[in-house]
Protein backbone atom coordinates (compact mmCIF):
# COMPACT_ATOMS: atom_id res chain seq x y z
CA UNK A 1 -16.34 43.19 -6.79
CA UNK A 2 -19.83 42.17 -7.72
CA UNK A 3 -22.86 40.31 -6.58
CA UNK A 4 -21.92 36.57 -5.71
CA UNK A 5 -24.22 33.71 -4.54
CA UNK A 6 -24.36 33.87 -0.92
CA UNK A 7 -24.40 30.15 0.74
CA UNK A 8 -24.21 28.51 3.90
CA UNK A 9 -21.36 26.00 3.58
CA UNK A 10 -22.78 22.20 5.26
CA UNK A 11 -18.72 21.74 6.24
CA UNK A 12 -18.63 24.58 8.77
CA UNK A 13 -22.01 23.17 10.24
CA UNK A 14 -20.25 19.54 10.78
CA UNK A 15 -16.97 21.12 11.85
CA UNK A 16 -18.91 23.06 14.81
CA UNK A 17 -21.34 20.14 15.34
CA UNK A 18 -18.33 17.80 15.64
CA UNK A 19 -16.74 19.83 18.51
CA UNK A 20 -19.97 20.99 19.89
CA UNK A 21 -19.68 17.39 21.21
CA UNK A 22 -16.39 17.25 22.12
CA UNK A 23 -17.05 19.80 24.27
CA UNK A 24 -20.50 18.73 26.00
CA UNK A 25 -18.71 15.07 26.27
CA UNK A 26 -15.40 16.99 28.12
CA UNK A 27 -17.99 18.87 30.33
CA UNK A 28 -19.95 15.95 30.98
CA UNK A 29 -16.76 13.95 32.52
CA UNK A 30 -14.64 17.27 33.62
CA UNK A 31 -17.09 19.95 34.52
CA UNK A 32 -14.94 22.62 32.99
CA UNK A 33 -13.90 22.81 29.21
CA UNK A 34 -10.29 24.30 29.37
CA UNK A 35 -8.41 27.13 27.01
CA UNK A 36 -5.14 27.88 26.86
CA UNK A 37 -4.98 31.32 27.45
CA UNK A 38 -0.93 31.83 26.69
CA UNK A 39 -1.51 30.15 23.16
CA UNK A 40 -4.79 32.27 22.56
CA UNK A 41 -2.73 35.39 23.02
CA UNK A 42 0.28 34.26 20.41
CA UNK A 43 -1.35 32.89 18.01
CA UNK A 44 -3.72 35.27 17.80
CA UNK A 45 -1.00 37.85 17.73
CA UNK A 46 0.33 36.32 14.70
CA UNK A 47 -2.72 35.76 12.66
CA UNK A 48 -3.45 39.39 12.75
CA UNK A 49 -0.03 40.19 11.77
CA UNK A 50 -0.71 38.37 9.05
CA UNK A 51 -3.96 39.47 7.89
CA UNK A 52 -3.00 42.84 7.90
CA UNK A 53 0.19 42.42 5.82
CA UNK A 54 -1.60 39.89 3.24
CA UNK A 55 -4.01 42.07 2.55
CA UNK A 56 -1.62 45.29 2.13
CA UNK A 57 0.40 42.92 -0.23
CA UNK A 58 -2.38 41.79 -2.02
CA UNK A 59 -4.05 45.29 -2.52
CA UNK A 60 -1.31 46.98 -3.74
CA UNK A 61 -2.23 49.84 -1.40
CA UNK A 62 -0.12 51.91 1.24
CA UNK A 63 -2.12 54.46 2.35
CA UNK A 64 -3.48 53.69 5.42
CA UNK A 65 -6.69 54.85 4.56
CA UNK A 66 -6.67 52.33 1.42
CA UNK A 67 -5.42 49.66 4.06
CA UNK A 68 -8.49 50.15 6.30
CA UNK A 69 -10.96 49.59 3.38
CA UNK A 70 -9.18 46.57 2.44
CA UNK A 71 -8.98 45.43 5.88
CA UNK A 72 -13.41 45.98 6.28
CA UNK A 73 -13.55 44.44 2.72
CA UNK A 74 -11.82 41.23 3.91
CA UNK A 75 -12.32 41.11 7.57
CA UNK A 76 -14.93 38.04 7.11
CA UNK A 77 -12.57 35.72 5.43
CA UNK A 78 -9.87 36.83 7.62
CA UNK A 79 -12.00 36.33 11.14
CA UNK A 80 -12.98 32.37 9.33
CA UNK A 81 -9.52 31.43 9.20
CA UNK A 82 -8.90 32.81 12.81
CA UNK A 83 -11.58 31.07 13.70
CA UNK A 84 -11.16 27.90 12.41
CA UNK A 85 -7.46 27.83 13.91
CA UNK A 86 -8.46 28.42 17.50
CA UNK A 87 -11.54 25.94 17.24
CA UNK A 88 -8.88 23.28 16.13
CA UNK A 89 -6.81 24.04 19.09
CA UNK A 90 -10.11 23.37 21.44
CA UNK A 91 -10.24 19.72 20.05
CA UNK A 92 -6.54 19.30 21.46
CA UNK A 93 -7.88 20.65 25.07
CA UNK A 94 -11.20 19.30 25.14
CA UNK A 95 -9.85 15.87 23.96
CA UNK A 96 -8.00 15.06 27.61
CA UNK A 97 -10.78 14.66 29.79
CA UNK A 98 -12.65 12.24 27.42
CA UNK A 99 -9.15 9.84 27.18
CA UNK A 100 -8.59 9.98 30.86
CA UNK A 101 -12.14 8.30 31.09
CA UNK A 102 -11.76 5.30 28.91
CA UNK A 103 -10.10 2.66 31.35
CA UNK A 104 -13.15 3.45 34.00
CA UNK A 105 -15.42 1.81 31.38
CA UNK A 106 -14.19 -2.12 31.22
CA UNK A 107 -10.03 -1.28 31.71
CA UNK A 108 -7.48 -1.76 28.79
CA UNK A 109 -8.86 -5.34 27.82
CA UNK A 110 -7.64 -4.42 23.99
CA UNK A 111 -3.79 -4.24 24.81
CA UNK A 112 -3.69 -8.50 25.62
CA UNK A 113 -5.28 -9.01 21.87
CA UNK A 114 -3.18 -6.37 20.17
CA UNK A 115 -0.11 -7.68 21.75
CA UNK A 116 -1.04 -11.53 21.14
CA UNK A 117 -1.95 -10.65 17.34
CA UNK A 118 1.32 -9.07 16.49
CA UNK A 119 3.72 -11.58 18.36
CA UNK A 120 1.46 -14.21 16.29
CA UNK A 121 2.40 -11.74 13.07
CA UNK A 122 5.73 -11.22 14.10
CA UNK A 123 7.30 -14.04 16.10
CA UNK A 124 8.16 -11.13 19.06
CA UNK A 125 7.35 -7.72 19.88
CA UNK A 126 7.74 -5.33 17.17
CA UNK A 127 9.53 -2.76 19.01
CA UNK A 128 12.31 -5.84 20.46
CA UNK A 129 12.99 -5.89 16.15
CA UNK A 130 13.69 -2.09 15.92
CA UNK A 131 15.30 -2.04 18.69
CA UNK A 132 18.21 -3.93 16.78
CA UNK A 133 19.14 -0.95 15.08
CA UNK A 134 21.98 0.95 16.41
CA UNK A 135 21.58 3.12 19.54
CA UNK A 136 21.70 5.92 18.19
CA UNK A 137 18.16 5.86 16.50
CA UNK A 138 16.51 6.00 19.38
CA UNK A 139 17.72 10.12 20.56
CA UNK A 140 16.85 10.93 16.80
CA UNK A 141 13.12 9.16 17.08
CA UNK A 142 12.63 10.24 20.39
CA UNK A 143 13.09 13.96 19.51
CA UNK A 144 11.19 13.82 16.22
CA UNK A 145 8.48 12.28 17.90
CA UNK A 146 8.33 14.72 21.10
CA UNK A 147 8.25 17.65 18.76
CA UNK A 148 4.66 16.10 17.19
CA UNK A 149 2.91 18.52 19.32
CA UNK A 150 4.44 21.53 18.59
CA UNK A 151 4.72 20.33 15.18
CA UNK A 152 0.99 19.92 14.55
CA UNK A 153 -0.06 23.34 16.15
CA UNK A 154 2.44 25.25 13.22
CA UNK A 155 0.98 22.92 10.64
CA UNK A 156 -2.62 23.91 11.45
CA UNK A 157 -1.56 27.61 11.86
CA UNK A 158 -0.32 27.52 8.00
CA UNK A 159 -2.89 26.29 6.77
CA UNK A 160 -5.64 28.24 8.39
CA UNK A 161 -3.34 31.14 6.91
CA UNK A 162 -2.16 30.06 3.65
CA UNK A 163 -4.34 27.28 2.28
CA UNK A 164 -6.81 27.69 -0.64
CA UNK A 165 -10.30 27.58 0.80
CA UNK A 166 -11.02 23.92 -0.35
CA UNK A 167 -7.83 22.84 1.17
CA UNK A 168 -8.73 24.58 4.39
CA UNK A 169 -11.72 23.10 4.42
CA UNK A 170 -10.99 19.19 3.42
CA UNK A 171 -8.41 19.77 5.97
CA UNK A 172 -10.08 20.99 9.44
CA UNK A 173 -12.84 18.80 8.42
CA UNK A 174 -10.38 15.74 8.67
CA UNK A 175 -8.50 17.27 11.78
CA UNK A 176 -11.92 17.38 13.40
CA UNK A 177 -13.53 14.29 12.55
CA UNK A 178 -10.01 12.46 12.86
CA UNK A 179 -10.10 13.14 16.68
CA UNK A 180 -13.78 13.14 17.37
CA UNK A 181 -14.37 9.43 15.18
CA UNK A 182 -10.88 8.01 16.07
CA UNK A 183 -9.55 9.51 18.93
CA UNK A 184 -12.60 8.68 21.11
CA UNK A 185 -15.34 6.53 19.26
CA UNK A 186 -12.24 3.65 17.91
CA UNK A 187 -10.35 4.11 21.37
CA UNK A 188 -12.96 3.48 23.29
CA UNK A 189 -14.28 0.36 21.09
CA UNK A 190 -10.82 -0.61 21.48
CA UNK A 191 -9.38 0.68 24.87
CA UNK A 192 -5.46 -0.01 25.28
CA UNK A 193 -2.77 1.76 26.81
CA UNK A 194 -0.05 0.79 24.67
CA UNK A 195 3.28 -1.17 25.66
CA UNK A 196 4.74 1.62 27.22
CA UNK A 197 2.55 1.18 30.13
CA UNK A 198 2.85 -2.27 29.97
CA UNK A 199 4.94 -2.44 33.24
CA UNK A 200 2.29 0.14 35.19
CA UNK A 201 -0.92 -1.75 34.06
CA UNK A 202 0.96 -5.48 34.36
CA UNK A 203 0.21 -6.76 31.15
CA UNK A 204 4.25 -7.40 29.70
CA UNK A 205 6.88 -5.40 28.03
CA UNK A 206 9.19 -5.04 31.25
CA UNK A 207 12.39 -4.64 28.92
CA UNK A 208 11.07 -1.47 27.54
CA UNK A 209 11.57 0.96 29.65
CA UNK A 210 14.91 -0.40 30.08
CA UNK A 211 15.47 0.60 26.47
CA UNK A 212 13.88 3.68 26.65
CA UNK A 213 16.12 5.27 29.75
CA UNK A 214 17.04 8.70 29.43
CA UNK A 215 14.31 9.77 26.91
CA UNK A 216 11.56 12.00 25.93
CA UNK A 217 9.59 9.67 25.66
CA UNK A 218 10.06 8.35 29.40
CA UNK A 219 9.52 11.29 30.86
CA UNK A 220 6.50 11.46 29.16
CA UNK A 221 5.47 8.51 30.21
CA UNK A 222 5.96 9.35 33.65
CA UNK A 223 3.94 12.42 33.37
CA UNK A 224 0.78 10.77 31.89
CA UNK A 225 0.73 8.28 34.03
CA UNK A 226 0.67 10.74 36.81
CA UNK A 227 -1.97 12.71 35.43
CA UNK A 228 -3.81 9.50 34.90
CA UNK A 229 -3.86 8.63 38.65
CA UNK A 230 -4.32 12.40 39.68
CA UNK A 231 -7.09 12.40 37.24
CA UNK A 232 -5.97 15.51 35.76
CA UNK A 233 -6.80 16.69 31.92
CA UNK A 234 -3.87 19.02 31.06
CA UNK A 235 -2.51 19.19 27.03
CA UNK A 236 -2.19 15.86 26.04
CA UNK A 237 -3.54 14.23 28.86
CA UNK A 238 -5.36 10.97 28.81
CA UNK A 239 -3.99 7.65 27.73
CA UNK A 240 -4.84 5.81 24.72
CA UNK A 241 -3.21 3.84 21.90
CA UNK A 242 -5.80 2.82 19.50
CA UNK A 243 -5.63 4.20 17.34
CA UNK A 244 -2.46 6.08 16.82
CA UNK A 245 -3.56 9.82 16.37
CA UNK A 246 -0.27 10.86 16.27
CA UNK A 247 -0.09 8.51 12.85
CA UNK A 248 -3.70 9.62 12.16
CA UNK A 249 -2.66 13.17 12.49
CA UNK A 250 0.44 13.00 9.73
CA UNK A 251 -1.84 11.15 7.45
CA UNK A 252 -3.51 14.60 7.16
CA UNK A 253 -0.37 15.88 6.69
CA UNK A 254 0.10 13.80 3.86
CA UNK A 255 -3.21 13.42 2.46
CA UNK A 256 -3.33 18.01 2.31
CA UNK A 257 0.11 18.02 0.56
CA UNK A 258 -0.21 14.98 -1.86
CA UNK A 259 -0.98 17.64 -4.75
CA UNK A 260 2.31 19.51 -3.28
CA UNK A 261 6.06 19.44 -3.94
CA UNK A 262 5.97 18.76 -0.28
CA UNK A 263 4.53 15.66 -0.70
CA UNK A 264 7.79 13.27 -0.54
CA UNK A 265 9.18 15.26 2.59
CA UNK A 266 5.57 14.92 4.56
CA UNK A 267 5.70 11.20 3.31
CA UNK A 268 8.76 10.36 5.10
CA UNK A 269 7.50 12.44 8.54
CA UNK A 270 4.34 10.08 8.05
CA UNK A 271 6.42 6.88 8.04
CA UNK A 272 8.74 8.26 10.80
CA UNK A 273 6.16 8.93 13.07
CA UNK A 274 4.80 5.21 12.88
CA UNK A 275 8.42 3.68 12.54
CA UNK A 276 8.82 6.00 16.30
CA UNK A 277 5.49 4.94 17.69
CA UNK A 278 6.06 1.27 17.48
CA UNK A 279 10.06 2.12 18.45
CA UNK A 280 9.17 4.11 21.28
CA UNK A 281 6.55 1.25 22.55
CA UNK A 282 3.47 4.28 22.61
CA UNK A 283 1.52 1.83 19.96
CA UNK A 284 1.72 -1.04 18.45
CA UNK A 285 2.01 -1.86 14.72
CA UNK A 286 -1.84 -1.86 14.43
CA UNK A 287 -2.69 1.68 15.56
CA UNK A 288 -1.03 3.28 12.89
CA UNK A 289 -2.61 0.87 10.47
CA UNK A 290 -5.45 1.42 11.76
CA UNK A 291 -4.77 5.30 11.51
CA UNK A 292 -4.09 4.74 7.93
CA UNK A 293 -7.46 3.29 7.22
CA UNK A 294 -9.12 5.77 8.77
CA UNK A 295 -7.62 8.86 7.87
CA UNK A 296 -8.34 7.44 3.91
CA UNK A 297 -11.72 7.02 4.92
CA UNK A 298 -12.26 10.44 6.32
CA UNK A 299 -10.08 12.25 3.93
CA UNK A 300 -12.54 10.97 0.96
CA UNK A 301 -15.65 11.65 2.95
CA UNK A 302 -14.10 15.53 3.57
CA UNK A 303 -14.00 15.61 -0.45
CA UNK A 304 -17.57 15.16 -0.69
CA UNK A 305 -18.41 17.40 2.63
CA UNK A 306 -16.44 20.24 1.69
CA UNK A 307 -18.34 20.75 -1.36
CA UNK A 308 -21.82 20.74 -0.54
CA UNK A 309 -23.89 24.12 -0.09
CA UNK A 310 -27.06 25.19 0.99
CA UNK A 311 -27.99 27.68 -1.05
CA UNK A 312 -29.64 31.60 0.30
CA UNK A 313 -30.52 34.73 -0.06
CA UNK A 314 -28.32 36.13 -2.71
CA UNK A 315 -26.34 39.10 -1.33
CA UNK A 316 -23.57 41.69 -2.07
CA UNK A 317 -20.45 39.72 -0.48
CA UNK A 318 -16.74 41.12 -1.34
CA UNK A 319 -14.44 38.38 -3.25
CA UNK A 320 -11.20 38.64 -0.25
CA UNK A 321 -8.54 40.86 -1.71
């Protein structure tokens, strides 16, 4: 270990900066910011669990004694990546109250132009087209696409534990400016609810829920909806369908394991996860385009963000183990 250049990375500062707002907007409309103090506990139960067996693995030590100087050697780079998990999970929480806002600020005008555009593209609702497939698609979509938010927690856990720092970086960049830039600045340019609630808000789509009897999906509908009206903020809360982040969210999936012989596999989850959003009536064909577009956008801006320093004081810093 020897004398490095010490620097002040600019992506951390537009990470925090990013959800420093999240959080001020969720105050602003909430008057609380919420944790989840159950997935605090296990995650961070795991993470150390991990640190402490990667770095006796990569030290080559057993003695404990070796252990503890490997763990105070490392500790920093171990207490980023800890860090930068749990912060990603606040963007989930602190998300809800800032969706459940939108329709008190002009109503889900978007959802008449996003409807009228694609049965002008498409001669009829998109989802009436997949919905000529056989029915049994729809339990197989409807469970992939409920599992999205457990899905998306592992995926950021991984990485915050096994990615190379770059990767990290490019990636919790993207995660953060993904929900921050499209999750609230494009849905509320563009506030719609989606077909799905079609029926509640009166603008079309009766058949759907007629289709979609019996599912996940349903029930989630039906539990939104009444956390809209209560004007609650739990997980997940909030409605708002453009654009898709569940799309935008597997882009980053994608774009983080394009270099990787996992690239084909997240590929097809990407394209499922659109194929079920339009099936499922959440979004229409648009959001996930528009997903797409953005997500490439962000993704190139995190190449350029990531790498940036502001150089310091030079100062003794251990490489991690």
């Amino acid at each position: 270990m020897g004398e490095r250049d010490s620097v002040v990375t600019v992506w951390h500062g537009v990470y925090l900066a990013m959800l420093a707002i999240l959080g001020a907007s969720s105050l602003a409309l909430s008057g609380t910011l919420r944790f989840d103090g159950t997935l605090l506990l296990a995650t961070s139960l795991v993470m150390l669990g991990w640190f402490v067996l990667r770095v006796r693995a990569r030290s080559g030590m057993s003695r404990d004694d070796s252990l503890a100087l490997a763990v105070r050697a490392n500790w920093r780079w171990g207490l980023e990546r800890y860090l930068l998990f749990q912060t990603s999970i606040l963007f989930l929480l602190w998300l809800a109250p800032v969706k459940s806002a939108i329709p008190h600020h002009g109503g889900y005008w978007a959802d008449a132009i996003l409807g009228s555009v694609e049965r002008a593209a498409f001669g009829v609702d998109p989802w009436k087209i997949l919905h000529l497939l056989p029915d049994g698609v729809t339990p197989v979509i409807d469970l992939i696409y409920g599992a999205w938010i457990v899905l998306i927690v592992l995926v950021s856990l991984l990485v915050a534990m096994f990615a190379s720092d770059r990767l990290a970086a490019r990636y919790f960049l993207a995660w953060g400016m993904a929900w921050l830039f499209l999750g609230v600045v494009v849905a509320y340019i563009l506030p719609s609810a989606g077909p799905i609630f079609g029926p509640d808000l009166g603008f079309g789509f009766e058949g759907l829920h007629a289709e979609l009897k019996g599912t996940l999906a349903l029930e989630f509908h039906d539990m939104l909806w009444a956390m809209q009206a209560g004007q609650s903020s739990g997980l997940g809360g909030g409605i708002s369908a453009m654009p898709s982040m569940h799309c935008a969210i597997t882009f980053i999936f994608a774009a983080a394991a394009w270099r990787t012989r996992l690239r084909e596999a997240v590929i097809l989850y990407a394209a499922i996860i659109w194929f079920g959003s339009v099936y499922l009536g959440w979004h229409y064909a648009l959001d996930g385009l528009v997903s797409l577009v953005g997500v490439a956008l962000i993704w190139r801006a995190t190449a350029v963000i990531a790498d940036a320093r502001w150089p310091v004081l030079r100062s003794a810093l251990p490489d991690p183990v």
